[in-house]
Every structure is written in structure tokens, then in C-alpha cells.
N, C-alpha and C. Protein backbone atom coordinates (compact mmCIF):
# COMPACT_ATOMS: atom_id res chain seq x y z
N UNK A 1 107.30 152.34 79.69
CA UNK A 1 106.64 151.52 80.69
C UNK A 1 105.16 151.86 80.69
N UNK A 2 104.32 150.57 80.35
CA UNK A 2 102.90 151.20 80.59
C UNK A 2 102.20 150.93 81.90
N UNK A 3 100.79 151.45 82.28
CA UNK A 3 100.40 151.29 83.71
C UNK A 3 99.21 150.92 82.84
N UNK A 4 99.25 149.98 83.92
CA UNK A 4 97.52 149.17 83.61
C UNK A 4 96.65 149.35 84.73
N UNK A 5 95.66 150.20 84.70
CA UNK A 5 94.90 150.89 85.76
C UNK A 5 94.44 149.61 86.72
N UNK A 6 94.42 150.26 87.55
CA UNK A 6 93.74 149.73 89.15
C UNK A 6 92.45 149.30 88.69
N UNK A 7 92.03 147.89 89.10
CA UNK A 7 90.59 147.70 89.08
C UNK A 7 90.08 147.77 90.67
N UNK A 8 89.22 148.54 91.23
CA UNK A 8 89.14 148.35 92.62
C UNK A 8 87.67 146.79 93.09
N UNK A 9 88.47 146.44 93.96
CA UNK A 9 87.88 144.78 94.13
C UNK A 9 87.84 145.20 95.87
N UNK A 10 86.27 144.95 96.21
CA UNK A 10 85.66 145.02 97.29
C UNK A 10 86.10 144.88 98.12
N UNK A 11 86.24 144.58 99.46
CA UNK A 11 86.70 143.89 100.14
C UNK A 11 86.30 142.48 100.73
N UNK A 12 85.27 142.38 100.86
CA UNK A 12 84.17 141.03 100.72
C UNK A 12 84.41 140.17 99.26
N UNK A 13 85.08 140.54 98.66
CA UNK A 13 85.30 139.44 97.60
C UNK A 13 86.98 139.37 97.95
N UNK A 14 87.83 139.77 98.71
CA UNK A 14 88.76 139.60 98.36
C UNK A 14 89.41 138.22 99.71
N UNK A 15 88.11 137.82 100.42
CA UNK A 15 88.16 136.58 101.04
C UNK A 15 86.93 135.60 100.75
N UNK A 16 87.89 134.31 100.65
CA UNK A 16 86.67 133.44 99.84
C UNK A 16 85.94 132.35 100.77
N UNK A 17 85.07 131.85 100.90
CA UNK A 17 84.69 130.99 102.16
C UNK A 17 84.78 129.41 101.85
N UNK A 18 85.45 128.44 102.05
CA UNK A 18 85.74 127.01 101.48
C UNK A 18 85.17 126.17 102.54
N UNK A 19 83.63 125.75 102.58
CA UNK A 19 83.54 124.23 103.25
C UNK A 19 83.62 123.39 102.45
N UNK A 20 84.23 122.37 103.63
CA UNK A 20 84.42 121.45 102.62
C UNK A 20 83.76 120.06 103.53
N UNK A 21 82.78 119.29 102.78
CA UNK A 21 81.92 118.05 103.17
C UNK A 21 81.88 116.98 103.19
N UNK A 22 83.29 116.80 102.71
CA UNK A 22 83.64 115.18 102.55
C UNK A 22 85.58 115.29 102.51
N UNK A 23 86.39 114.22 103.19
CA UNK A 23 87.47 114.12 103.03
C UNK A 23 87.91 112.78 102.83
N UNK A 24 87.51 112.21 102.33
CA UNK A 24 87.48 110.28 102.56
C UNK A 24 88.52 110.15 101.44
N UNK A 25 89.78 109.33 101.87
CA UNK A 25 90.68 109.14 100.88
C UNK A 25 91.34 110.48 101.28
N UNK A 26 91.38 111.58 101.83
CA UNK A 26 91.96 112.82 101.29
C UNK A 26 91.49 113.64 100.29
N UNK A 27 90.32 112.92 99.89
CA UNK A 27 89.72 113.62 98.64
C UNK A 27 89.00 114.60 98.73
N UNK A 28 89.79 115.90 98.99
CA UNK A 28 88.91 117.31 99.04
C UNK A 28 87.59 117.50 98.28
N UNK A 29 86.83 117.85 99.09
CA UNK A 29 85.16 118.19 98.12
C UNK A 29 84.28 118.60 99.04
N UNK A 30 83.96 120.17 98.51
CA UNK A 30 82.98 120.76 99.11
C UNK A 30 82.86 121.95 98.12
N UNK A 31 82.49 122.97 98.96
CA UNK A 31 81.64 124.51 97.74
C UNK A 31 83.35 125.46 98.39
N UNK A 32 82.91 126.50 97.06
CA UNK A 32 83.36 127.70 97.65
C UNK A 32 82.19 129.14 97.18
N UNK A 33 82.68 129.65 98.07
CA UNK A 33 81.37 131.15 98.16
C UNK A 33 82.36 132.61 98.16
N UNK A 34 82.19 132.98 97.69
CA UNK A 34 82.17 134.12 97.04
C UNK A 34 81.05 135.38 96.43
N UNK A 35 81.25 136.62 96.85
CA UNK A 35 80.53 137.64 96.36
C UNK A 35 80.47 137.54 94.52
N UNK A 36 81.33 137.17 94.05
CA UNK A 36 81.55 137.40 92.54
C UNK A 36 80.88 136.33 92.03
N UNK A 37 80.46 134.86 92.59
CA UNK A 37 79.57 134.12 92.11
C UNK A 37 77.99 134.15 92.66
N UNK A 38 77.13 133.80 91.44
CA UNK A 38 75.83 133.87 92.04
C UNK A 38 75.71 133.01 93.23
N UNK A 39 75.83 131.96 93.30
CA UNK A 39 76.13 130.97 93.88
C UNK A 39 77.31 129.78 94.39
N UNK A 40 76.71 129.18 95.38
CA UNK A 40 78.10 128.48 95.87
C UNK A 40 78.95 127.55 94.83
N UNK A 41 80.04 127.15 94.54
CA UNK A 41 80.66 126.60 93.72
C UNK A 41 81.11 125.25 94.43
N UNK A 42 80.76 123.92 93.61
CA UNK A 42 80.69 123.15 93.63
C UNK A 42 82.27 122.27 93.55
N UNK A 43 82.83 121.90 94.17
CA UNK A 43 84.13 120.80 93.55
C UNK A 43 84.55 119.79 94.18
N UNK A 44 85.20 118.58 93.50
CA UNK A 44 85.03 117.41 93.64
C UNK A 44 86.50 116.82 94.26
N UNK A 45 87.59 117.85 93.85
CA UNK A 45 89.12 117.48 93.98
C UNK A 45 89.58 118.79 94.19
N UNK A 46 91.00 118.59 94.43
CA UNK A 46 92.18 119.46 95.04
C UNK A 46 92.33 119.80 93.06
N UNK A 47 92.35 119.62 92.08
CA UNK A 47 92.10 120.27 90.75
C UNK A 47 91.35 121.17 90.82
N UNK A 48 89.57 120.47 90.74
CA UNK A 48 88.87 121.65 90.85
C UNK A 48 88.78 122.68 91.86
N UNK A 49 89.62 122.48 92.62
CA UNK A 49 89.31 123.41 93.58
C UNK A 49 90.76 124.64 93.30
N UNK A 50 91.65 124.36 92.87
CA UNK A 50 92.40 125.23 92.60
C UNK A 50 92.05 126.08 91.28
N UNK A 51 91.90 125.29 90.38
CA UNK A 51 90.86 125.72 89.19
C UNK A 51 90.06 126.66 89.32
N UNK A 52 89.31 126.63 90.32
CA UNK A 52 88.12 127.94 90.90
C UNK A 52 88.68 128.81 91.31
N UNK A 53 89.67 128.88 92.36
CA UNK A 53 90.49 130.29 92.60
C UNK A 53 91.31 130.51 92.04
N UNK A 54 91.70 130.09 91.15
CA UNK A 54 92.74 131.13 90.21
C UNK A 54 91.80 131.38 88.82
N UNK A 55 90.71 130.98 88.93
CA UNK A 55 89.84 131.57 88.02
C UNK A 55 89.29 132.35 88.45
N UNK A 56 88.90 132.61 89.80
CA UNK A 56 88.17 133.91 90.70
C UNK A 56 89.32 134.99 90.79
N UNK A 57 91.02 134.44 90.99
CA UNK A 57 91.84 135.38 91.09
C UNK A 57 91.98 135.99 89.60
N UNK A 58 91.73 135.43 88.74
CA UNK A 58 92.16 135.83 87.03
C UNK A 58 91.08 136.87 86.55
N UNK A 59 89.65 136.51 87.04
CA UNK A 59 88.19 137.51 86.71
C UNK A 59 88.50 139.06 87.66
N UNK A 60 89.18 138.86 88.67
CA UNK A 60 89.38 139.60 89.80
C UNK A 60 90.11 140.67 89.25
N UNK A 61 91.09 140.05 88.71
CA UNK A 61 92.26 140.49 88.41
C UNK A 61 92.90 141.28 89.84
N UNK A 62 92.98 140.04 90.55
CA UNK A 62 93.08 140.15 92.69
C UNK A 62 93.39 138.93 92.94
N UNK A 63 94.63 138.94 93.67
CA UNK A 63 95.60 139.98 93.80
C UNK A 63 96.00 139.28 91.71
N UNK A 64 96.87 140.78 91.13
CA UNK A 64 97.82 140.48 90.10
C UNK A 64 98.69 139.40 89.66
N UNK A 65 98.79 138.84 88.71
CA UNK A 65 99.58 137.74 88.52
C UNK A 65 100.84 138.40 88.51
N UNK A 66 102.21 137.77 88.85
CA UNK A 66 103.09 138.43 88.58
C UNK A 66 103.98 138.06 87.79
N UNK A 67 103.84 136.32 86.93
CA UNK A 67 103.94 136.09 85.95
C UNK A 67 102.68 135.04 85.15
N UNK A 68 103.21 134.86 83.75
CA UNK A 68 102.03 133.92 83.28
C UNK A 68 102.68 132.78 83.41
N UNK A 69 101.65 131.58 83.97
CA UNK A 69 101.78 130.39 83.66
C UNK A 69 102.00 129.32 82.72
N UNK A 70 102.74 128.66 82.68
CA UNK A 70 103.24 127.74 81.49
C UNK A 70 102.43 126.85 81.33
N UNK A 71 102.50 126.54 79.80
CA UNK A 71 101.21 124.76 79.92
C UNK A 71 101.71 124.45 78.60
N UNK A 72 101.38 123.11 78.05
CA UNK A 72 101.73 122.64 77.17
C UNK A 72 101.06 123.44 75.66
N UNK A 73 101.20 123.55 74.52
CA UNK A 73 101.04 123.83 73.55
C UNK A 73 99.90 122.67 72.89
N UNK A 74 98.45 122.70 72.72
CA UNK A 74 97.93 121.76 72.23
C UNK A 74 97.17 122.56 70.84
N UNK A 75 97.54 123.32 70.52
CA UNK A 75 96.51 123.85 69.35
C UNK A 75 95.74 124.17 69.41
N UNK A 76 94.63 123.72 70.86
CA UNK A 76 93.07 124.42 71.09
C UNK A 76 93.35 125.47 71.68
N UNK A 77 92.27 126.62 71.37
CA UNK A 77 91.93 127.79 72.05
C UNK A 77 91.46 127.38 73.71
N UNK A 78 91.48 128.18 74.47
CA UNK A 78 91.34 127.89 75.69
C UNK A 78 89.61 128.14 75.90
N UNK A 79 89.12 127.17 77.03
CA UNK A 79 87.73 126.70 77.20
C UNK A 79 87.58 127.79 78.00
N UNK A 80 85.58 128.07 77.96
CA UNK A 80 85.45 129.23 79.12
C UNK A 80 85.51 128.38 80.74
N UNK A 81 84.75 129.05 80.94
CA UNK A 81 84.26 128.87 82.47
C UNK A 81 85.55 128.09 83.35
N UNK A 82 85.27 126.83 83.85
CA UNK A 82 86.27 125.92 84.77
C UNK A 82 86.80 124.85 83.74
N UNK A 83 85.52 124.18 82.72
CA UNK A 83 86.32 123.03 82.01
C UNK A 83 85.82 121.85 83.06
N UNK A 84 85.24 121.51 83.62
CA UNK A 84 84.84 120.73 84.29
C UNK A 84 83.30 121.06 84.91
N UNK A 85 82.58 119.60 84.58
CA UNK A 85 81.50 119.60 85.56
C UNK A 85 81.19 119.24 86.91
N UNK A 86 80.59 118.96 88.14
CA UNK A 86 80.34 117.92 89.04
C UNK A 86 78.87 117.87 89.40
N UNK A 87 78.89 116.87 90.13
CA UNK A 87 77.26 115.99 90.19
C UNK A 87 77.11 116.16 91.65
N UNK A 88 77.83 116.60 92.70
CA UNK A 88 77.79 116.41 93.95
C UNK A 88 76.85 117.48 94.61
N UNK A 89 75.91 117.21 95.55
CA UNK A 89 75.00 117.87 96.05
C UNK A 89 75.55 118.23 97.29
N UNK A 90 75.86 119.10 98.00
CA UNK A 90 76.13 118.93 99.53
C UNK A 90 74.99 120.01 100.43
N UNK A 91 74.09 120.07 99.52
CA UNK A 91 72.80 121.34 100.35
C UNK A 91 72.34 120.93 101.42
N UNK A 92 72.55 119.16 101.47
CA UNK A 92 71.16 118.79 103.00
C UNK A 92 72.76 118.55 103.63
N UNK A 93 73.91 118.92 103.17
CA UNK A 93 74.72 118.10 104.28
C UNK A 93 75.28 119.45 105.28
N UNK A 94 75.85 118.84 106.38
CA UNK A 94 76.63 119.40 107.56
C UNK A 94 78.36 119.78 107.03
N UNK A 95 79.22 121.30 106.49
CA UNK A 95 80.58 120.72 106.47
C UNK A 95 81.22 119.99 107.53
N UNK A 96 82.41 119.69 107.34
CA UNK A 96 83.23 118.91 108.02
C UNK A 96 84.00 120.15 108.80
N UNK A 97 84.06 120.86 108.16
CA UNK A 97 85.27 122.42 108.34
C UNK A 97 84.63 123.48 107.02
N UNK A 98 85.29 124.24 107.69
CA UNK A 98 85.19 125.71 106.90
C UNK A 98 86.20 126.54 107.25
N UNK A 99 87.00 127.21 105.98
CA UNK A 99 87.72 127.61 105.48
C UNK A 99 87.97 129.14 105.00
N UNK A 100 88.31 130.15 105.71
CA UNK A 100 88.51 131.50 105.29
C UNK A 100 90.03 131.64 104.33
N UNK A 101 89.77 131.62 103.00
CA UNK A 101 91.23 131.86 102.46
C UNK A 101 91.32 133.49 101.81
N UNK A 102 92.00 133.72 101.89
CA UNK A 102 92.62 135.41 101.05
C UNK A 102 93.69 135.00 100.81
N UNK A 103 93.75 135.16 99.11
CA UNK A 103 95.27 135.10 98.35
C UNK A 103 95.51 136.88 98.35
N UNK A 104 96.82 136.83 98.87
CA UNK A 104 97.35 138.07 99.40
C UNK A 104 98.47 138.24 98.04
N UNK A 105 98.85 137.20 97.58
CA UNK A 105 100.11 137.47 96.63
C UNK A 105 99.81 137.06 95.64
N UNK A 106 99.79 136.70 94.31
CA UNK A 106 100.51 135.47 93.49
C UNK A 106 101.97 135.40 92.29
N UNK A 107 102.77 134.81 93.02
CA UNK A 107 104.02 135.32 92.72
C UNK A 107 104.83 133.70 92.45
N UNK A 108 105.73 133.69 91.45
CA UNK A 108 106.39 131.78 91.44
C UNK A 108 105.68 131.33 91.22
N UNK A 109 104.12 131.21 90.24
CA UNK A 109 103.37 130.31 89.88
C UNK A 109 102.82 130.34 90.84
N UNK A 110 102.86 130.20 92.22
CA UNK A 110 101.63 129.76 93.18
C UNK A 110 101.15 131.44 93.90
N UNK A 111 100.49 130.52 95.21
CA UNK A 111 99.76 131.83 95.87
C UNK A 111 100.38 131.66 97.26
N UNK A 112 100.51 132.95 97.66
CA UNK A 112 100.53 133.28 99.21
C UNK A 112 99.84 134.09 99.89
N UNK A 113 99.50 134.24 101.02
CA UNK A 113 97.90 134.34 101.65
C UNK A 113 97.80 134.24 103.01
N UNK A 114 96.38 134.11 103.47
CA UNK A 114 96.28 133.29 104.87
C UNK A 114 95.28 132.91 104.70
N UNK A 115 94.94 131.58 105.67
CA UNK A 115 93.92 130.85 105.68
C UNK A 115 93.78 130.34 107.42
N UNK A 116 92.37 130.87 107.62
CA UNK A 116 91.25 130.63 108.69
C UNK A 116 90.22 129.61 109.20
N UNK A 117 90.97 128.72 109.84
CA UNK A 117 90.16 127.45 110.05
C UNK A 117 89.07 127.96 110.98
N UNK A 118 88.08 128.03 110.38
CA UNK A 118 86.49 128.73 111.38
C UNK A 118 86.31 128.29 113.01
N UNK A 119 86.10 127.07 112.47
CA UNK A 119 85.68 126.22 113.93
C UNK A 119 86.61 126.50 114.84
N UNK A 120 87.85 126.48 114.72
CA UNK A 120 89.22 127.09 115.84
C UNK A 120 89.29 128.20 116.01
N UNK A 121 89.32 128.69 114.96
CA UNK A 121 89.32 130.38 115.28
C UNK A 121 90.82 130.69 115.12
N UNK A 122 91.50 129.38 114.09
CA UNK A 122 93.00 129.31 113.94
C UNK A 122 93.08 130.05 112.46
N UNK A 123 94.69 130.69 112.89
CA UNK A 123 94.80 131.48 110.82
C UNK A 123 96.02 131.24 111.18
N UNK A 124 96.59 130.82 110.05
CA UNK A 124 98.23 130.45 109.44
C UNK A 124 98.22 131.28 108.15
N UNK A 125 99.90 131.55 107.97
CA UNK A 125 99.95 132.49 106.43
C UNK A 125 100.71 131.04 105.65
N UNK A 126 100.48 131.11 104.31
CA UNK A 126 101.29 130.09 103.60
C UNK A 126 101.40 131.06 102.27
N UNK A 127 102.61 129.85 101.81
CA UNK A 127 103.59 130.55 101.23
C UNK A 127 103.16 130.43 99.71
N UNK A 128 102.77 129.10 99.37
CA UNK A 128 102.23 128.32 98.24
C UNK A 128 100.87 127.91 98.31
N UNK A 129 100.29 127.39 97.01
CA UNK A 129 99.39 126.54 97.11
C UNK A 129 99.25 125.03 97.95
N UNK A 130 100.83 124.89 97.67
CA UNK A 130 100.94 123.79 98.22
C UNK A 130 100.82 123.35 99.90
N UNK A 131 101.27 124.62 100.48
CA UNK A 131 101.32 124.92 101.81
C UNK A 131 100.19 125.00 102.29
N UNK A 132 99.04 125.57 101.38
CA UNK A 132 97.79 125.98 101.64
C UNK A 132 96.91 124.64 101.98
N UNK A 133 96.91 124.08 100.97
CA UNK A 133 96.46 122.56 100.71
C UNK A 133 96.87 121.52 101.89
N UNK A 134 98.33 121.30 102.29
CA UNK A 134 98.82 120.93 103.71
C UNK A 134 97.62 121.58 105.12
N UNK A 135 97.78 122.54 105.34
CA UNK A 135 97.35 123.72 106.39
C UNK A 135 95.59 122.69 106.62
N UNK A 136 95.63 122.72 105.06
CA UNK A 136 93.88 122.47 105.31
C UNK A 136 93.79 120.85 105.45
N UNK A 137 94.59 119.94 105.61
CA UNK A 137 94.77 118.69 105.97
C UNK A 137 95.32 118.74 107.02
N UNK A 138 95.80 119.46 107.41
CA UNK A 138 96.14 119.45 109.08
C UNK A 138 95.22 119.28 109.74
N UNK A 139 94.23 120.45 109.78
CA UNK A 139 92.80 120.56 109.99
C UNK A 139 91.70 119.75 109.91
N UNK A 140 91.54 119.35 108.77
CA UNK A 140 90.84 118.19 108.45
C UNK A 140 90.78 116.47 109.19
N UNK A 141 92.54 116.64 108.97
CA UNK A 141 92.86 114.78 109.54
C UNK A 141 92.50 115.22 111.23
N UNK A 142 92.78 116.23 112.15
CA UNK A 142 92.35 116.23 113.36
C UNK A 142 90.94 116.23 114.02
N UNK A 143 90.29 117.27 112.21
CA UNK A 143 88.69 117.18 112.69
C UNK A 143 88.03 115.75 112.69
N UNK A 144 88.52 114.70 111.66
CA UNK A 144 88.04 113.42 111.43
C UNK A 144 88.41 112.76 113.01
């Protein structure tokens, strides 16, 4: 059995901050912030936005995967960074909400965690991504 040493990960990076500035359609889009990026991160969809934290959880190596993920077999080597660009500015805008998430687990392909709706001062634990994503449309469809 081998041990793969401890990387120690801050504590300020191990919660990420998600406003988000637009919900029209349901269509998630705003930044996320993080200590580990220079800057705020930009995304356009509920893709890119999962895309970014399990790429912040994978650089982290926080929390551990506890298995690898499946994907189709296409022959290409895998792309750096996200694999996606966006064009969206939200610097002069107001969020709609803001978002405290910490992935506490990742276990079954997804994540479990808690997440901190700011403006309420509300935190729920979820189980999945999927749960997570719900939680923050709860929020959202009441703030609209």
C-alpha cells in the first residue's frame, strides 16, 4: 500500500466565493474567487462553472478524489487550463447573490460540501453537485 503525502491547502482557499450576475433563462453566470487564482474567474453556464471547481479541486488536490472520472475515449491528449473561453464582463455590474461553497468530500463522481447564501446568512450541506446547483436556484428564483 503506498501513501501519497499530504499537500497542506490553506484554509482561505479551501472556500470559494461564487457571485453570480445574471440568471435569465436559469442561465447561471457570474465569477468565482479564490486565493489560488490571480483573479476572479469568469463563467457563462452551469458547465463552466463546474469545470472551474473541479479544476480548482484537481490543482488543490482538496478535498481528494476518491475515484477517477469516466469520459469517452477520443484519442486527444487532454487540453490545459478550462477548454473554454468567455466574453462576459461583470466589473461595473451589481451580483444578484453570492455564494460561499466548500467541497468537503468528493466521492460517486460528484461533490459534497456546504454552501452559504451571503445575503441570508443561510448554509445548507448538499450531497451532490447536483443538489448544490438546486440549493443555488432556490436562492436565486426567490432573489429575482
Amino acid at each position: 500500500m503506498s501513501i501519497t503525502p499530504v499537500k497542506f491547502v490553506p484554509y482561505e482557499m479551501k472556500t470559494t466565493l461564487v457571485r453570480v450576475y445574471s440568471y435569465e433563462n436559469k442561465t447561471l453566470q457570474g465569477t468565482i474567487s479564490n486565493p489560488f487564482f490571480e483573479t476572479d474567474i469568469v463563467f457563462e453556464n452551469v458547465m463552466q462553472f463546474i469545470t472551474i471547481l473541479e479544476f480548482l479541486s484537481d490543482s488543490l488536490v482538496y478535498p481528494q478524489k476518491a475515484m477517477e472520472l469516466r469520459q469517452f475515449d477520443h484519442g486527444k491528449e487532454e487540453k490545459n487550463g478550462f477548454g473554454f473561453t468567455t466574453s462576459v464582463d461583470f466589473s461595473k455590474k451589481f451580483p444578484l447573490a453570492t455564494f460561499e461553497v466548500e467541497i468537503l468530500f468528493r466521492q460517486n463522481a460528484s461533490w459534497q460540501g456546504k454552501v452559504t447564501y451571503a445575503e441570508q446568512g443561510s448554509s445548507a450541506a448538499f450531497r451532490s453537485a447536483l443538489e448544490l446547483l438546486m440549493l443555488m436556484d432556490n436562492a436565486l428564483s426567490e432573489a429575482n
